[in-house]
Each structure stands twice: as C-alpha cells, then as structure tokens.
Protein backbone atom coordinates (compact mmCIF):
# COMPACT_ATOMS: atom_id res chain seq x y z
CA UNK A 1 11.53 -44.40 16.74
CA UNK A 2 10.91 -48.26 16.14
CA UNK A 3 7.93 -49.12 13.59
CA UNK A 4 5.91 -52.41 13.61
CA UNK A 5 6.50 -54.64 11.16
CA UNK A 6 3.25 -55.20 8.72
CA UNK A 7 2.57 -58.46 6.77
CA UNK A 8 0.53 -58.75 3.41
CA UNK A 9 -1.94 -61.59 3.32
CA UNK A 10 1.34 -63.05 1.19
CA UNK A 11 3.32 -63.42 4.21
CA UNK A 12 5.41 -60.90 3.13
CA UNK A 13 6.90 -57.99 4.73
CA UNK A 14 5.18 -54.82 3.95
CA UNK A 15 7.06 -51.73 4.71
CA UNK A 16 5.61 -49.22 6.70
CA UNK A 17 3.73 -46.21 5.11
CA UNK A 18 4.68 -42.77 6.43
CA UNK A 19 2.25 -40.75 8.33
CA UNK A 20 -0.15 -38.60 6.98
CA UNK A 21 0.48 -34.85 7.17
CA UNK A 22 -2.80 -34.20 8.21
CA UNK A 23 -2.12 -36.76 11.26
CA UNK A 24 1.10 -35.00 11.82
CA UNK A 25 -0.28 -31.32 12.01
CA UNK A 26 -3.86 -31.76 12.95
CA UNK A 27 -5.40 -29.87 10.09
CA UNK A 28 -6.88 -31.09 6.99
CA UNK A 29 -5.10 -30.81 3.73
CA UNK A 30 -6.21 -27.82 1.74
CA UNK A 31 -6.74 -27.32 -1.92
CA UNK A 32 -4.90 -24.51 -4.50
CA UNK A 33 -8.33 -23.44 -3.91
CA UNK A 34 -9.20 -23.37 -0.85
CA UNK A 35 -5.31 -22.17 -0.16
CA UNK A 36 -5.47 -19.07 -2.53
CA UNK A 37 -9.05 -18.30 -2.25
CA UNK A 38 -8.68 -14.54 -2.47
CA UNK A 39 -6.63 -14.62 -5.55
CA UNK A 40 -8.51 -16.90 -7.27
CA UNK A 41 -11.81 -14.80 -6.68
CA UNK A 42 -10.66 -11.46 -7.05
CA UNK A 43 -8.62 -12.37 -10.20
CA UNK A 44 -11.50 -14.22 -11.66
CA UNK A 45 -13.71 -10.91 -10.88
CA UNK A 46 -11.14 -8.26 -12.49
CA UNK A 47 -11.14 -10.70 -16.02
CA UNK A 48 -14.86 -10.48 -15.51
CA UNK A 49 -15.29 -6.84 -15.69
CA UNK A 50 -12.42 -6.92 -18.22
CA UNK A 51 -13.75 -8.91 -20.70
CA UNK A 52 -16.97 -7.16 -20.49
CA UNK A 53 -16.01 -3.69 -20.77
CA UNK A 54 -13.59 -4.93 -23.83
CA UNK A 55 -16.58 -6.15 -25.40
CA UNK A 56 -18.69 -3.52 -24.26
CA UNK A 57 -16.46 -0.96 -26.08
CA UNK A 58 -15.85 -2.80 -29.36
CA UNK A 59 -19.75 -3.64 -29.79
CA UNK A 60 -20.44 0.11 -30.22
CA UNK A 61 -17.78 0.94 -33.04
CA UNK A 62 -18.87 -2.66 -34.67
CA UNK A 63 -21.78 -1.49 -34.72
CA UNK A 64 -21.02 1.73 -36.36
CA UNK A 65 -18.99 0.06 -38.96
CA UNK A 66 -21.82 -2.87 -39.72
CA UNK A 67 -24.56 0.07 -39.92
CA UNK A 68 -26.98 -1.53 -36.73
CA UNK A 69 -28.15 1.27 -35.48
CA UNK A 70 -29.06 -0.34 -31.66
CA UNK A 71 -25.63 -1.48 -31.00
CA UNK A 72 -23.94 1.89 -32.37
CA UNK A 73 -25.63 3.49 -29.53
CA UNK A 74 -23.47 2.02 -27.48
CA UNK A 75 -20.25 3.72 -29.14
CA UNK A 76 -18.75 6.16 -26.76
CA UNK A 77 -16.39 9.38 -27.98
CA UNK A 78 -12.92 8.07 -26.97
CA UNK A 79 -12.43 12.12 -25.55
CA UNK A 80 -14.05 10.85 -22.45
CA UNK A 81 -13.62 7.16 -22.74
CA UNK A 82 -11.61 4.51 -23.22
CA UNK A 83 -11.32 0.86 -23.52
CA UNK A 84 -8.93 -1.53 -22.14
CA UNK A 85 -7.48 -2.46 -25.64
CA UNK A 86 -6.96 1.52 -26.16
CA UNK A 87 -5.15 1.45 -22.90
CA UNK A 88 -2.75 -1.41 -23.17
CA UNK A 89 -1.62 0.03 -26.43
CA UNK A 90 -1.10 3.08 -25.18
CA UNK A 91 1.03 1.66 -22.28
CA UNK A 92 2.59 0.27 -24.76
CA UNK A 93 3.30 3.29 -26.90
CA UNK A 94 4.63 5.79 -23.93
CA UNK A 95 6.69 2.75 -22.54
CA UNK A 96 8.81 2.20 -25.39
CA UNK A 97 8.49 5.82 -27.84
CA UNK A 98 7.32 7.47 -24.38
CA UNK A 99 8.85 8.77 -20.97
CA UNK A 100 6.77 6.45 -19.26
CA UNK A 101 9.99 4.78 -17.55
CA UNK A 102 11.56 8.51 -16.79
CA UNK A 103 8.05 9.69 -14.96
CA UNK A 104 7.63 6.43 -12.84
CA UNK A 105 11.18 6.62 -11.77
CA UNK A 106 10.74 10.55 -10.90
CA UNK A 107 7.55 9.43 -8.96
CA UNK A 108 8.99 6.80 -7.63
CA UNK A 109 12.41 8.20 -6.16
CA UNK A 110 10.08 11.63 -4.56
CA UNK A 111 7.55 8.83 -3.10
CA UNK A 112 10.82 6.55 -1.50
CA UNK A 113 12.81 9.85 0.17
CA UNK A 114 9.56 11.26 1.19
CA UNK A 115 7.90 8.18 3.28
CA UNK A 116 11.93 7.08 4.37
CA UNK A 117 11.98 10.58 5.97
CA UNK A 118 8.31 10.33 7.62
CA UNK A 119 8.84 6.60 8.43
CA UNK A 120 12.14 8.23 10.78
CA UNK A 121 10.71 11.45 12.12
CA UNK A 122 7.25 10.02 12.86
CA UNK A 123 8.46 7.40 14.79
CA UNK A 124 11.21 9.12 16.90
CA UNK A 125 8.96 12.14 17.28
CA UNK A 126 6.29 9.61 18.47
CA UNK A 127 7.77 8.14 21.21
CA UNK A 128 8.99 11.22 22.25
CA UNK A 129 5.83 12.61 22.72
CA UNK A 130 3.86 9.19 23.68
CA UNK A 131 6.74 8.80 26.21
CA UNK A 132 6.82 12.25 28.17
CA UNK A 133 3.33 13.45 29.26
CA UNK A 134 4.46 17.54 29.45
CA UNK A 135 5.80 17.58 26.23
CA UNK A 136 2.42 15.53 24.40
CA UNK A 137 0.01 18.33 26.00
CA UNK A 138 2.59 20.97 24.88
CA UNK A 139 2.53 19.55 20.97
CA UNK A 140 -1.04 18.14 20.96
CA UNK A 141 -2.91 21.65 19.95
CA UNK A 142 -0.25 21.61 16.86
CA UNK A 143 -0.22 17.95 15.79
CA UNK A 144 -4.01 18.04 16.25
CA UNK A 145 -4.52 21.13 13.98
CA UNK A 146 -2.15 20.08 11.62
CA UNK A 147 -3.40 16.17 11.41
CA UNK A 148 -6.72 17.84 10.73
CA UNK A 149 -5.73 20.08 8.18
CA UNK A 150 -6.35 18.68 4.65
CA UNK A 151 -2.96 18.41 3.14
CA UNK A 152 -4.21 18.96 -0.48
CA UNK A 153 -4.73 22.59 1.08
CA UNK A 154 -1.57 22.92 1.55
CA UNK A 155 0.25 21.93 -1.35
CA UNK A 156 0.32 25.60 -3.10
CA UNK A 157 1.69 27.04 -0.06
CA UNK A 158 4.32 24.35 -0.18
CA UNK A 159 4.75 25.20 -3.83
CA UNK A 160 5.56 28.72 -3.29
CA UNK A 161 8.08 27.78 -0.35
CA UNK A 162 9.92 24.98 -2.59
CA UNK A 163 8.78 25.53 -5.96
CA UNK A 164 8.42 23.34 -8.96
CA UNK A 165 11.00 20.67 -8.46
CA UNK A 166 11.30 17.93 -6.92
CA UNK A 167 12.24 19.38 -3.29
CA UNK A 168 8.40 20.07 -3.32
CA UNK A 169 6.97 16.93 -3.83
CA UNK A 170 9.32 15.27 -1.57
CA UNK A 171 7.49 17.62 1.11
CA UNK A 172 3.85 16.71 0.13
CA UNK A 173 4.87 13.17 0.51
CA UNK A 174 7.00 13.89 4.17
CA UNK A 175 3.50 15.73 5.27
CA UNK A 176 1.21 13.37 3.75
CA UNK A 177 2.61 10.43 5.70
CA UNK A 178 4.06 11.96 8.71
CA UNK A 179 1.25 12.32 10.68
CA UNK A 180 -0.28 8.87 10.39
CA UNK A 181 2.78 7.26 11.58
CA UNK A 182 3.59 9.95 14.23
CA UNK A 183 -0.52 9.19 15.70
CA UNK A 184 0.22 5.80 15.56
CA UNK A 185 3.37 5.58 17.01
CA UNK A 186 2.02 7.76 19.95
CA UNK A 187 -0.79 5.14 20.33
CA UNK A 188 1.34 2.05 20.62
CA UNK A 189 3.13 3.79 23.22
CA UNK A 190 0.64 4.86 25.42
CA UNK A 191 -1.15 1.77 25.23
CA UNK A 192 1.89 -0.30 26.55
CA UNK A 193 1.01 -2.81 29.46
CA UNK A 194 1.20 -1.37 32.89
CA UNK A 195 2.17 -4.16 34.60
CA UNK A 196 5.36 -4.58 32.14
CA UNK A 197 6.54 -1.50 33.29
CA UNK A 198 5.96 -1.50 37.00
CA UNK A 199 7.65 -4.67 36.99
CA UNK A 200 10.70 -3.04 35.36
CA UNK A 201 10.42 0.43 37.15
CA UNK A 202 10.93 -2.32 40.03
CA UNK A 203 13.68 -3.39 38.52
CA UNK A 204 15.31 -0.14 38.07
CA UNK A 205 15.38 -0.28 34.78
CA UNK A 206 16.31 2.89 32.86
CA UNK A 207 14.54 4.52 29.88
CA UNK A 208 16.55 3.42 27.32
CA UNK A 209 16.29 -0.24 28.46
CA UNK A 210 12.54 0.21 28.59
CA UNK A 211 12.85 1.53 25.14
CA UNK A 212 14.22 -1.01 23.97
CA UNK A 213 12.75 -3.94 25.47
CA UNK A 214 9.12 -3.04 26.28
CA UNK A 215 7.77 0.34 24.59
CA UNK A 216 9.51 -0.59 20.79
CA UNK A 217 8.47 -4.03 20.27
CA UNK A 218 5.48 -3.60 22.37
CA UNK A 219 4.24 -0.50 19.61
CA UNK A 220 5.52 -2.03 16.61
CA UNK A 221 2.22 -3.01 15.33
CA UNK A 222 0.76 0.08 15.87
CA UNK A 223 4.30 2.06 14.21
CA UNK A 224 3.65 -1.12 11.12
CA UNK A 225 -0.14 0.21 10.57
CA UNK A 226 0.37 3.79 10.58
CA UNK A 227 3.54 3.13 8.25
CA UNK A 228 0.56 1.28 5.93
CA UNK A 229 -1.65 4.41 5.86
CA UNK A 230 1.63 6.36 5.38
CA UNK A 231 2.47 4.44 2.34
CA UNK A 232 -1.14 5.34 1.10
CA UNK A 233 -1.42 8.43 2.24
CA UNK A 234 1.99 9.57 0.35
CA UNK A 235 1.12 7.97 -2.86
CA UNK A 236 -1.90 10.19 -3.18
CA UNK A 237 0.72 13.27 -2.00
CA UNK A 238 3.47 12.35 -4.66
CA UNK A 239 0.08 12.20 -7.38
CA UNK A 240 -1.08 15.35 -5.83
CA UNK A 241 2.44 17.67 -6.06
CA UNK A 242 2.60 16.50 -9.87
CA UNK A 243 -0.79 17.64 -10.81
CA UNK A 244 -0.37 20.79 -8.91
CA UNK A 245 3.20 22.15 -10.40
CA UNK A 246 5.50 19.41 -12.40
CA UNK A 247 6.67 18.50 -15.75
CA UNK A 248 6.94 14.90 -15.27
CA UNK A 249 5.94 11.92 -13.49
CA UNK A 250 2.52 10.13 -13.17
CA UNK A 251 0.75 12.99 -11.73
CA UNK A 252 1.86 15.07 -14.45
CA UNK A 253 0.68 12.57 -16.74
CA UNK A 254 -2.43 12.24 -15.57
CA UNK A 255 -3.47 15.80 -15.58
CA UNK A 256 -1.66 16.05 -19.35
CA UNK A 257 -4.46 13.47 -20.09
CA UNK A 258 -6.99 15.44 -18.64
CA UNK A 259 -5.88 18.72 -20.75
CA UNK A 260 -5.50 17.21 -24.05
CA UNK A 261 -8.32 14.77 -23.51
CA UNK A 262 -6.35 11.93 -24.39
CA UNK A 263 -8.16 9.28 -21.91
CA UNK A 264 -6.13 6.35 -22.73
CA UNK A 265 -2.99 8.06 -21.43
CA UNK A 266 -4.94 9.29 -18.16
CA UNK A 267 -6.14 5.76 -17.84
CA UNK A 268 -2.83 4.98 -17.84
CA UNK A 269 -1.26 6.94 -15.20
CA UNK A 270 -4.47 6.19 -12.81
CA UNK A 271 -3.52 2.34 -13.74
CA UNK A 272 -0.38 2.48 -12.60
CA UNK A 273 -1.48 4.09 -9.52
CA UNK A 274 -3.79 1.64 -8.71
CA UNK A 275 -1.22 -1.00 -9.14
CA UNK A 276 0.99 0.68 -7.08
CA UNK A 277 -1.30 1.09 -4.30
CA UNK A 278 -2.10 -2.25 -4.25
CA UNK A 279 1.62 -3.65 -4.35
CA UNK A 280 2.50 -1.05 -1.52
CA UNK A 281 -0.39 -2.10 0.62
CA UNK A 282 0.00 -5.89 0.04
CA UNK A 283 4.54 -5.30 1.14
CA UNK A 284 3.37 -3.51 4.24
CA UNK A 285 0.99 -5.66 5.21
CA UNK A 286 3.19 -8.69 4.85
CA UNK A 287 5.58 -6.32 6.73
CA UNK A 288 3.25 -6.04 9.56
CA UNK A 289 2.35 -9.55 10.15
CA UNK A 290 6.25 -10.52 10.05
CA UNK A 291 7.17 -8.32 12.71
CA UNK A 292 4.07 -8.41 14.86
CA UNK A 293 5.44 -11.25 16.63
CA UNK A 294 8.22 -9.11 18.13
CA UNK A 295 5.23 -7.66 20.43
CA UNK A 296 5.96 -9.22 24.26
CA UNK A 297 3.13 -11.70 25.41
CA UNK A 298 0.80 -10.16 27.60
C-alpha cells in the first residue's frame, strides 16, 4: 500500500502518521471507564456498604467505651451480629489454626463430581428424549413430577439411602442440577430449525450426522444455560447435604455457626458461598458466550 508523501511548511519531508484505530474499526475509542463500567460500579457500591457497615459497627462499641449514651445504642450483641472486621479475622483464624482449607476442598470435590455427572446424564438423556417423540411422552409425567418436586424435600430420604458421607451429597448435587440441564437440553432440541433438517432428511442424512452437525451445536446455548442454573442450583445442594447430615465442609460450617452462635464464622461460610456463586456464574457465562457461536446461522 503506497502512502503520499507530506511536506512541512519547511520543505521537508514529513513522514506519514498511521491511521487512527477508531478510523480503522469504526468505533470510538473507549475509556477504562466506559470499558469496565460494571466493575467499576459494582465494586465502588460493595466498598460503599463496606465501609459503612464497618463504621456502623465500631460506632456502637465506641460509644460504649467513651460513655455516649446515643451512639451506644447502636452496639449490637455479636451472638446475632457481626461486623466485617470480626469476619476477616475470623477468616483469618479458621484459615490458618482452622479446617477452613479441609471443608472447602470437601465442598468443593462433592460440588465438581456431582455437576460433572449431571452435566453428562442431563445432556445425553436430553437429546434422547428431545430427539424421539414416544419416548418424551413416556418420561414427561416423571421428569415433570420430579422437576417439580422441591429437592430440599428430598434430601433426608437421600440421607437414609446413602447416609452421612460424602456419597450423599454427591447425590443432592447430581439431583439438584440434573434437571435444569436435562429441560434445557430437551428445549434446544426441539426448537432446532425445520428447514435445517428437511434439507438434510433430503439429503439422507442419518441421525448421528444430524447429531452432530445440526441438533448439538444448534442446542448448545440452550445445554450452556441450563449448565449455568445447574452450577447454581448444585451449589445450594452441596450447602444443603452439609447442613442436613455432615461433619465438615461449608455447609457444616455454617450451621456450626448457627448452633454455637458464633456469627462471624457463619458469616464466613455464607461469604464464601457468595463468592463462589458469583465466580461459578461469571466461568459459565463466559463459557456460554464462547461457544454460542458454534450455533449454525439461521
């Protein structure tokens, strides 16, 4: 690509300055701002409410110690509350004296081999039953009654069939996010484009290479969203078999807190939760946008 040459008002030769990106791309540039609005905001918000519930809970035991009766009031019992100094020392505590490290890894190794196992059943019994028409209206009164069914219900039933350990809350996770992927997974595949398979029924194409070519990519966004809600949906299962019958892990802690009223350690556990959630939701949902594109153009 040739460039003009450019003279200064000198005479001399000016070299040529390279095109703006904005020229190049069309859009206008954007600033850290404007590029990581969301961050920005919602971290600014979460220091907000930080800072204020810090100095919320130190004014009332200042003003306990200083004798001012009006900002005493505001003192409140640390049996049923806590403040975020309280917490992050306690974090602190049951991470290095604690088992803090042994009860997120036992949550966290029930939570990965219970979704892995719903992520593969829902999705091959979902196209199994999105795919053949008999066998859907011969499962949907039992999918249906059990999608229904809250699953918190069931969790002493499925503590009496695999007791105490972790073979139990393995299952409340499998069940918890089984049947969001499985109704998703039969959605994207009912929902594939007509005309995309007429065309290859004309071209006597068989199931498999259907399969693989139109009804797969064609449902993966719907199989990426009901793996999100699984992810969700098995954290609170994995919280919920702890609570119910365990020794350890952050369910266990949690209701430990709740028995001994020790608040900072429950704020702990419900923390780290939270945390979790948020890190789960925010890999899926990267996840889903990634392999959207794999979705045939309409």
């Amino acid at each position: 690509m040739k460039t003009e040459k450019q003279w200064s008002w000198t005479g001399e030769i000016v070299p040529p300055t390279a095109p703006d990106k904005t020229e190049q791309t069309g859009r206008p540039r954007q600033s850290f701002f404007q590029k990581h609005e969301a961050l920005v905001l919602g971290g600014s918000a979460v220091v907000v409410v930080l800072v204020l519930w810090e100095a919320l809970w130190d004014a009332g035991w200042i003003g306990e110690k200083l004798g001012i009766d009006a900002i005493s009031r505001l003192k409140i019992s640390p049996l049923f509350f806590s403040g975020p100094s309280a917490i992050a020392r306690q974090f602190r505590e049951t991470l290095v004296n604690g088992t803090l490290l042994a009860d997120m890894a036992y949550s966290g190794r029930n939570f990965a081999i219970g979704l892995a196992l719903a992520v593969a059943g829902g999705v091959v019994v979902g196209v199994i039953v999105g795919w053949y028409r008999r066998i859907r209206l011969l499962a949907d009164p039992f999918l249906n009654a059990l999608y229904a069914t809250p699953r918190v219900a069931m969790v002493p039933l499925i503590i009496i069939w695999f007791g105490i350990g972790p073979s139990s809350k393995v299952f409340v996770v499998f069940i918890s996010s089984f049947f969001p992927i499985l109704v998703n997974t039969v959605a994207g595949i009912r929902t594939m484009d007509t005309d995309l398979l007429r065309a290859a029924r004309a071209f006597c194409a068989s199931d498999w290479q259907i399969f693989k070519t139109l009804a797969i990519p064609g449902s993966v966004p719907f199989i990426l969203t009901g793996i999100r809600q699984g992810v969700a949906m098995g954290l609170i299962g994995v919280v919920v078999g702890e609570m119910f019958g365990g020794s350890e892990g952050i369910g266990f802690m949690v209701t430990y807190g709740q028995q001994t009223f020790a608040t900072d350690t429950l704020f702990v556990g419900v923390i780290i939760i939270a945390f979790s959630g948020i890190l789960l939701t925010w890999i899926t949902e990267r996840l889903e946008r990634r392999f959207s594109r794999w979705r045939p153009e309409r």
